[in-house]
Protein backbone atom coordinates (compact mmCIF):
# COMPACT_ATOMS: atom_id res chain seq x y z
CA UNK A 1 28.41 113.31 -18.43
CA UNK A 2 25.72 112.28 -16.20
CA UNK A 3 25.01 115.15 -13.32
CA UNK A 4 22.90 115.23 -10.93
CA UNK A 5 22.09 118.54 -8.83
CA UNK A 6 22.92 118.55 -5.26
CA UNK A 7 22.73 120.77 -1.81
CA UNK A 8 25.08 122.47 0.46
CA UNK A 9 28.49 121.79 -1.97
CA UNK A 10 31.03 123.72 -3.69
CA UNK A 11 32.69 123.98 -6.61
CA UNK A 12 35.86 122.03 -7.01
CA UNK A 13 36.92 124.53 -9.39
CA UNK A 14 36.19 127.87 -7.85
CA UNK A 15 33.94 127.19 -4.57
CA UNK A 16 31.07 128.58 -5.25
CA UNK A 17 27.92 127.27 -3.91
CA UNK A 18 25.60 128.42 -6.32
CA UNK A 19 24.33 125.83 -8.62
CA UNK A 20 25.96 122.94 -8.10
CA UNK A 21 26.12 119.63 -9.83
CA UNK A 22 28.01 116.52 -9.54
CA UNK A 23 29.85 114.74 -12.24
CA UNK A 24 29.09 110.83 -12.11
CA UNK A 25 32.44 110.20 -13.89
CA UNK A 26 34.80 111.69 -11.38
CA UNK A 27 32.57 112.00 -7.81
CA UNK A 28 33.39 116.03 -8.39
CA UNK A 29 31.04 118.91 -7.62
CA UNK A 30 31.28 122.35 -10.13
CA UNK A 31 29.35 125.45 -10.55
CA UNK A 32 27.21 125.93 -14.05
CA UNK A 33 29.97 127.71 -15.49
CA UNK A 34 32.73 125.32 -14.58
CA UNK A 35 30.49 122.12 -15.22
CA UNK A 36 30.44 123.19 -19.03
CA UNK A 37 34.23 123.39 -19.03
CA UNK A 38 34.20 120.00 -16.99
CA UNK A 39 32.75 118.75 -19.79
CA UNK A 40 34.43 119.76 -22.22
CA UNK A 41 37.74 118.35 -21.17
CA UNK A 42 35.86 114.75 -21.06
CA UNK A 43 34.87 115.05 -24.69
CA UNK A 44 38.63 116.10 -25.50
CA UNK A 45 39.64 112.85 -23.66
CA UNK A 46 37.24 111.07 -25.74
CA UNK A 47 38.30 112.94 -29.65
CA UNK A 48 42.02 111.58 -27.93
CA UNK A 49 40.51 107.56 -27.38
CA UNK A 50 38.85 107.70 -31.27
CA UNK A 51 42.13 109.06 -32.44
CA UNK A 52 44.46 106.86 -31.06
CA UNK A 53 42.13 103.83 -31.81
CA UNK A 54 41.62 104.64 -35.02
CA UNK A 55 45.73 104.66 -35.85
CA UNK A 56 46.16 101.47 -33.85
CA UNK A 57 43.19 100.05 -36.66
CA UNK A 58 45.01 101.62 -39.35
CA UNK A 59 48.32 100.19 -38.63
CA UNK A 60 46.89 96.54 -37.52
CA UNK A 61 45.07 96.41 -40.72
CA UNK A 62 47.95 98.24 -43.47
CA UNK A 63 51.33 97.61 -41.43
CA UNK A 64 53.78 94.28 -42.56
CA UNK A 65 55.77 93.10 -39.59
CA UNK A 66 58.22 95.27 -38.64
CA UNK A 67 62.17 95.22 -38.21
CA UNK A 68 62.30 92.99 -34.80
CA UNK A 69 59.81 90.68 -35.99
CA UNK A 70 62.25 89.41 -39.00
CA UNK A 71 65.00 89.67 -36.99
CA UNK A 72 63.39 87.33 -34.90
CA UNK A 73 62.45 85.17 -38.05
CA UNK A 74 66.31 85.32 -38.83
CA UNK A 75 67.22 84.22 -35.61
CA UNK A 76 64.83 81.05 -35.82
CA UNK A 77 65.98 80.10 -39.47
CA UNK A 78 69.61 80.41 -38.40
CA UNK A 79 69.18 78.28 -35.32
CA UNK A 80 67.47 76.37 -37.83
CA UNK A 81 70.28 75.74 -39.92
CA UNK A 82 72.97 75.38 -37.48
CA UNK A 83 70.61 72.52 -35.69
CA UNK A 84 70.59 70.69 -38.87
CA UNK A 85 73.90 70.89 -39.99
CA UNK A 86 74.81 69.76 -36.26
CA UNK A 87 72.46 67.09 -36.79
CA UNK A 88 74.23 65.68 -40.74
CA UNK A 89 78.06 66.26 -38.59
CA UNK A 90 76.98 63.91 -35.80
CA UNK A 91 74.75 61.53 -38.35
CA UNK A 92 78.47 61.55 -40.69
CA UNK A 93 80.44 60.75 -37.29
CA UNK A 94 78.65 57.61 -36.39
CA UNK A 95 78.09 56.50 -39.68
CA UNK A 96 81.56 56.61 -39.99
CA UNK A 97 82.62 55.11 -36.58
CA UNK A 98 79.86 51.91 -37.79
CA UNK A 99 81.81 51.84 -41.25
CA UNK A 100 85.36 51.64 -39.67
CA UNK A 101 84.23 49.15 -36.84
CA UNK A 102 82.78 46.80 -39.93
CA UNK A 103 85.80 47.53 -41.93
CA UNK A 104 87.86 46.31 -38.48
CA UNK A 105 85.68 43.16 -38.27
CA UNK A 106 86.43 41.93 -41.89
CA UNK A 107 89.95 42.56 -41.72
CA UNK A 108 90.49 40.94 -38.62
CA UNK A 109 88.81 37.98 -39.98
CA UNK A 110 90.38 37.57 -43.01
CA UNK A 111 93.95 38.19 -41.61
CA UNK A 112 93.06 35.60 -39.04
CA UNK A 113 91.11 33.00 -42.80
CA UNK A 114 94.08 33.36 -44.94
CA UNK A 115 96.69 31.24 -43.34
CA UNK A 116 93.78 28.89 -42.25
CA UNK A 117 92.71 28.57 -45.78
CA UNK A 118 96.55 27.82 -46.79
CA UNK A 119 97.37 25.59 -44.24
CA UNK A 120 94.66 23.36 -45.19
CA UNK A 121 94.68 23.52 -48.70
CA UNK A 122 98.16 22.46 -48.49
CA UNK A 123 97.21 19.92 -45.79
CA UNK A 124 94.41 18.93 -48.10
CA UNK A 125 97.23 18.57 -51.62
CA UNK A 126 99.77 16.69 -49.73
CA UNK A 127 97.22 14.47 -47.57
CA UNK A 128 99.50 15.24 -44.51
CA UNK A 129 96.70 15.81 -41.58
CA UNK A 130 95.94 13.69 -38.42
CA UNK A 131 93.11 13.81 -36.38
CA UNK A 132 94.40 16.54 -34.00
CA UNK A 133 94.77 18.64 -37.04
CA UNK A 134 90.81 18.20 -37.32
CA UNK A 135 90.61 19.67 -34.39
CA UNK A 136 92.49 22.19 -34.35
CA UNK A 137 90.33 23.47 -37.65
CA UNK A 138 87.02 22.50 -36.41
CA UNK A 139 88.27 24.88 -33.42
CA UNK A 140 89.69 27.69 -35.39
CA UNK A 141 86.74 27.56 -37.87
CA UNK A 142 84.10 27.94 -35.39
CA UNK A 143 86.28 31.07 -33.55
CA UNK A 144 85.81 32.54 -37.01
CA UNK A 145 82.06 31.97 -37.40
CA UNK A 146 81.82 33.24 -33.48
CA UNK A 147 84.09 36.69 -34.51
CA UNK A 148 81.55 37.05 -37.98
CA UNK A 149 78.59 37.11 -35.89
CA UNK A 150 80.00 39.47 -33.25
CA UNK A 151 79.16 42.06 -35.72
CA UNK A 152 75.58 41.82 -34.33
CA UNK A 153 76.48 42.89 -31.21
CA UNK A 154 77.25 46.84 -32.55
CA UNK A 155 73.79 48.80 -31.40
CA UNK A 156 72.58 52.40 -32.27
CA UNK A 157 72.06 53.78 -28.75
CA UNK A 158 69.74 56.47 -28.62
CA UNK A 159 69.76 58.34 -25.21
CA UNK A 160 65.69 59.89 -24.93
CA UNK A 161 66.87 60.35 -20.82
CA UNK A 162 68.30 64.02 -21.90
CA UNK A 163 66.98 67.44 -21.65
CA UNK A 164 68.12 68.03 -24.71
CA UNK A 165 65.32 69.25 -27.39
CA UNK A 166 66.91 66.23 -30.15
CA UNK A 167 67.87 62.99 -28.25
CA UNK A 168 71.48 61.94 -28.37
CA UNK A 169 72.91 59.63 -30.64
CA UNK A 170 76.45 57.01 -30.48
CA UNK A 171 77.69 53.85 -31.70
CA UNK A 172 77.77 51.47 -28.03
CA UNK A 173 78.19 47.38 -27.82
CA UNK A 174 75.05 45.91 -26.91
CA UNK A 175 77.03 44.15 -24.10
CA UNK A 176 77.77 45.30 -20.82
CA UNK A 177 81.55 46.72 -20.89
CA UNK A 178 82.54 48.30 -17.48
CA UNK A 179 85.59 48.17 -15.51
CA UNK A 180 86.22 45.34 -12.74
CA UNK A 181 88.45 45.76 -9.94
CA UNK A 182 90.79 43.46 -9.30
CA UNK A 183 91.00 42.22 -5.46
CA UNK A 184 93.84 39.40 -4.68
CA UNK A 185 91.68 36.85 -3.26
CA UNK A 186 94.58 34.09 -2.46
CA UNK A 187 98.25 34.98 -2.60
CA UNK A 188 100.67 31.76 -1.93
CA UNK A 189 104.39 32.91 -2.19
CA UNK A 190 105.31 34.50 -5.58
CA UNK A 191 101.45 33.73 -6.64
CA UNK A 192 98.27 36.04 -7.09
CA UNK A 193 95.09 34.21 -8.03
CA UNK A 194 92.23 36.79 -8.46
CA UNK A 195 89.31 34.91 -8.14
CA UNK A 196 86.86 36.58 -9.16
CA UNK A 197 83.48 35.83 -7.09
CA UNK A 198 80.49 35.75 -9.82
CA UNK A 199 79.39 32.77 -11.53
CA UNK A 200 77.79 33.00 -15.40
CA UNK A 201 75.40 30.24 -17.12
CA UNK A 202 73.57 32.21 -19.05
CA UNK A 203 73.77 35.37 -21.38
CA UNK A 204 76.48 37.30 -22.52
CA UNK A 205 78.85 38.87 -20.24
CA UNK A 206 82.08 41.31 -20.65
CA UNK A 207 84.44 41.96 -18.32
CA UNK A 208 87.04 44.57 -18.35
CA UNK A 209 90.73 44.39 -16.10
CA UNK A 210 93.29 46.54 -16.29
CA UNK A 211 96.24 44.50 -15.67
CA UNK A 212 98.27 46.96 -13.23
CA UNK A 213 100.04 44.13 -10.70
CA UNK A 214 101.80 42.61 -13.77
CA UNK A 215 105.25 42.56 -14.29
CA UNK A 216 107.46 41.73 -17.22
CA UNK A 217 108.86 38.20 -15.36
CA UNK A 218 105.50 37.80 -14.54
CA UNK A 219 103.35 35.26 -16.27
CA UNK A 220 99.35 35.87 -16.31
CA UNK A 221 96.69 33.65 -17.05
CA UNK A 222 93.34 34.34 -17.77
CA UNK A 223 90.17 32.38 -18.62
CA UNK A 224 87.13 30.55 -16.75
CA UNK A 225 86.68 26.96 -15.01
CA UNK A 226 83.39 25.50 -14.01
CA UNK A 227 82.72 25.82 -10.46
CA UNK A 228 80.26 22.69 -10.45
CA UNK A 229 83.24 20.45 -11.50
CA UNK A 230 86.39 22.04 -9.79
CA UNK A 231 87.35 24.05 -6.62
CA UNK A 232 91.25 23.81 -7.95
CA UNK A 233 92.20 27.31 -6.77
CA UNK A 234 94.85 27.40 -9.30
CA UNK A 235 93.50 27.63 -12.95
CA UNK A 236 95.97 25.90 -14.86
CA UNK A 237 95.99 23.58 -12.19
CA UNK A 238 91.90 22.87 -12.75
CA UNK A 239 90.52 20.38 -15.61
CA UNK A 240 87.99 22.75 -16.67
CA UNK A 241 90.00 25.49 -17.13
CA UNK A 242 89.70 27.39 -20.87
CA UNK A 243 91.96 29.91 -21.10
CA UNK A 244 95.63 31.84 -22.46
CA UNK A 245 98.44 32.04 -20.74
CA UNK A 246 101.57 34.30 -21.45
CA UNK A 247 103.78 31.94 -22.63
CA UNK A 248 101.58 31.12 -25.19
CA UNK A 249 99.21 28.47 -24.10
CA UNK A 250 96.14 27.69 -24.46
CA UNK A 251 94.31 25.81 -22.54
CA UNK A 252 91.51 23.29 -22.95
CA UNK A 253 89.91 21.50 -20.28
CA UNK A 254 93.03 21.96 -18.40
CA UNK A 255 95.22 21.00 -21.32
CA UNK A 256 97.93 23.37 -22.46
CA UNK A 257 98.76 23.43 -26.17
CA UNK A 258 101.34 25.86 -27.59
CA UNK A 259 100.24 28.32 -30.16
CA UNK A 260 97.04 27.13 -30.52
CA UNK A 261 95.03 29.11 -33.28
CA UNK A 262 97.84 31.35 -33.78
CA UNK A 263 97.72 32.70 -30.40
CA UNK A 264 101.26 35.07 -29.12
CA UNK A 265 101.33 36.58 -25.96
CA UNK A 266 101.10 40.23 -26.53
CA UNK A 267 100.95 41.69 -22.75
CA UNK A 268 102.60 44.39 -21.36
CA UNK A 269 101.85 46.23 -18.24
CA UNK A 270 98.94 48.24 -17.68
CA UNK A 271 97.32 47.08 -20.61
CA UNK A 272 93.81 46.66 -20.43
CA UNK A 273 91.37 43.62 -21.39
CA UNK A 274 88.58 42.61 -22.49
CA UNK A 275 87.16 38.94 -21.30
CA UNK A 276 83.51 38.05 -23.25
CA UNK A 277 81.73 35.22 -21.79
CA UNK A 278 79.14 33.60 -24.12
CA UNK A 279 77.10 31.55 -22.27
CA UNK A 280 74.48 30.87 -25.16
CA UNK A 281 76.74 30.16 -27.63
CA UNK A 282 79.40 28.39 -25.23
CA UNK A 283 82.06 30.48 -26.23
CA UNK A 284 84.87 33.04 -24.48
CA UNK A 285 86.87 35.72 -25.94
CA UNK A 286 89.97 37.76 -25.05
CA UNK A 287 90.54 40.98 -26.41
CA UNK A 288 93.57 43.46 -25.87
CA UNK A 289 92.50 47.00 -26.27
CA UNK A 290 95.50 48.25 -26.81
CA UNK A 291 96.74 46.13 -29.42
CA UNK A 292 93.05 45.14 -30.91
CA UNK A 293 93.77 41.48 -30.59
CA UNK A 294 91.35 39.13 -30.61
CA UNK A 295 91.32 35.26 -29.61
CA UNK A 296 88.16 33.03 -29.40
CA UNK A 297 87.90 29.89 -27.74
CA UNK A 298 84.59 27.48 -27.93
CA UNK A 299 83.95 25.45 -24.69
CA UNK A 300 82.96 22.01 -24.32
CA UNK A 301 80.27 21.99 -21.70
CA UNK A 302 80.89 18.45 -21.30
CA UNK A 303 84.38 19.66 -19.97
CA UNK A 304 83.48 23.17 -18.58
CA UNK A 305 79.68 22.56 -17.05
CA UNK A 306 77.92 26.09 -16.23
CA UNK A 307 78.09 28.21 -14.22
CA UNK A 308 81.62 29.73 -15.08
CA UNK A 309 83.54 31.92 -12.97
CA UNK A 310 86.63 33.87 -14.84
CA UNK A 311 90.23 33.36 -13.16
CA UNK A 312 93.29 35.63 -13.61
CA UNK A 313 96.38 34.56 -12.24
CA UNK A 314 99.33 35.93 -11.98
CA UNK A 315 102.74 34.16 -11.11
CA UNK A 316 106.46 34.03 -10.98
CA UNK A 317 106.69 30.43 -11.52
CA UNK A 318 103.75 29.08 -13.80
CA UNK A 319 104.80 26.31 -16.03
């Protein structure tokens, strides 16, 4: 303790004048007597800093980490473990999903290959085909190649836009799939021609309508025409129309042909569809989600020029 001696104060302790100093530490003034004792009490204060330092040392330098510590470590490798299990449940899931979606592809196909392959094998051994038959095949057979390379169109979609520490992960088409409204744009007695306003030339595009107006003596038709070629308002009314039809047409270029490729209306109400336009590969397809039916159709561009605009119609009295 640093003191220095000073006039006219008093002791802090017992206020005396006589002999005073003041402590640098503390500002305080004490007699001889009571400085001694003043200092003192500092060097006890100072035994108590050594002592406590030298335990923190000793337990720094000797002590493993204690209880909370490996509870924490616990917490960690559990939180560890439930991550990664999370992670091999949701991996399993969409491995899954991508194995049943394949599995759906190549049964659909070869349900759909089978009674092609018979018809013309037998067409083939009893030489009893004409040139509409060709057709027909040549049609059916490029629907098929179409629905094989569909498979491409399966993504893995991994969503980075979270706040989530590992990024989300699903099974998603690579094309665009959302609801469209349905708005009666022209309705002529028992008629209701939904004319839906965007055209398509390029690109793939798929639409889906929930078919909600529709009633059982109701028939529907749904497709695309070309508007560069025909304003007809009614589809199966317009020469480029493509397209199915509840009574089961199909129509090409405005031509109806019954059954074509197999096709049976399968419609009830409510049900919801799926319309794919293919602009690249020139080809259209009509799925019913509740059923899982598919039909293809492959447009002639020399019949149907781009752009294409889908139609549904709806009617009491369609042919």
């Amino acid at each position: 303790m640093n003191i220095l001696k000073q006039k006219n104060n008093f002791c802090i302790t017992c206020g005396t004048t006589a002999g005073m100093f003041t402590c640098r530490g503390c500002s305080k003034s004490f007699c001889l007597t009571h400085t001694n004792q003043h200092r003192e009490i500092v060097e006890k204060q100072m035994n108590e800093i050594i002592l406590n330092h030298n335990y923190l040392k000793q337990q720094i330098i000797n002590e493993e980490p204690n209880q909370y510590h490996q509870i924490l470590i616990e917490q960690i490798d559990q939180w560890e473990k439930e991550s990664i299990n999370k992670i091999h449940h949701t991996a399993n899931e969409i491995r899954q999903q991508l194995i049943n979606k394949t599995r759906e592809y190549h049964d659909n196909l070869k349900e759909k290959l089978t009674p092609l392959t018979q018809e013309i094998t037998k067409a083939r051994h009893d030489g009893n085909f004409f040139e509409n038959d060709l057709q027909q095949w040549a049609y059916t057979i490029k629907n098929l190649q179409y629905s094989f390379l569909q498979q491409e169109n399966i993504q893995i979609s991994i969503d980075n836009n979270t706040n989530s520490f590992i990024s989300k992960i699903s099974l998603t088409n690579k094309l665009n799939n959302s609801m469209i409204s349905l708005i009666n744009n022209n309705q002529i007695e028992n008629s209701r021609n939904f004319n839906l306003t965007k055209e398509y030339s390029s690109g793939d595009h798929l639409l889906r309508f929930q078919l909600e107006l529709y009633e059982t003596s109701d028939s529907v038709i749904m497709g695309i025409i070309s508007t560069s070629k025909s304003k007809n308002v009614n589809p199966d009314k317009n020469p480029t129309f493509y397209g199915w039809s509840t009574n089961n047409f199909v129509y090409l270029h405005g031509i109806a042909y019954s059954n074509f490729n197999g096709y049976e209306n399968d419609i009830e109400k409510n049900d919801v569809f799926q319309l794919l336009l293919d602009c690249d590969k020139k080809f259209i397809r009509l799925t019913n989600e509740r059923t899982h039916q598919i039909h293809d159709l492959s447009i002639d561009i020399t019949e149907c020029p781009f752009p294409w605009q889908p139609q549904i119609y709806i009617s009491n009295n369609v042919e």
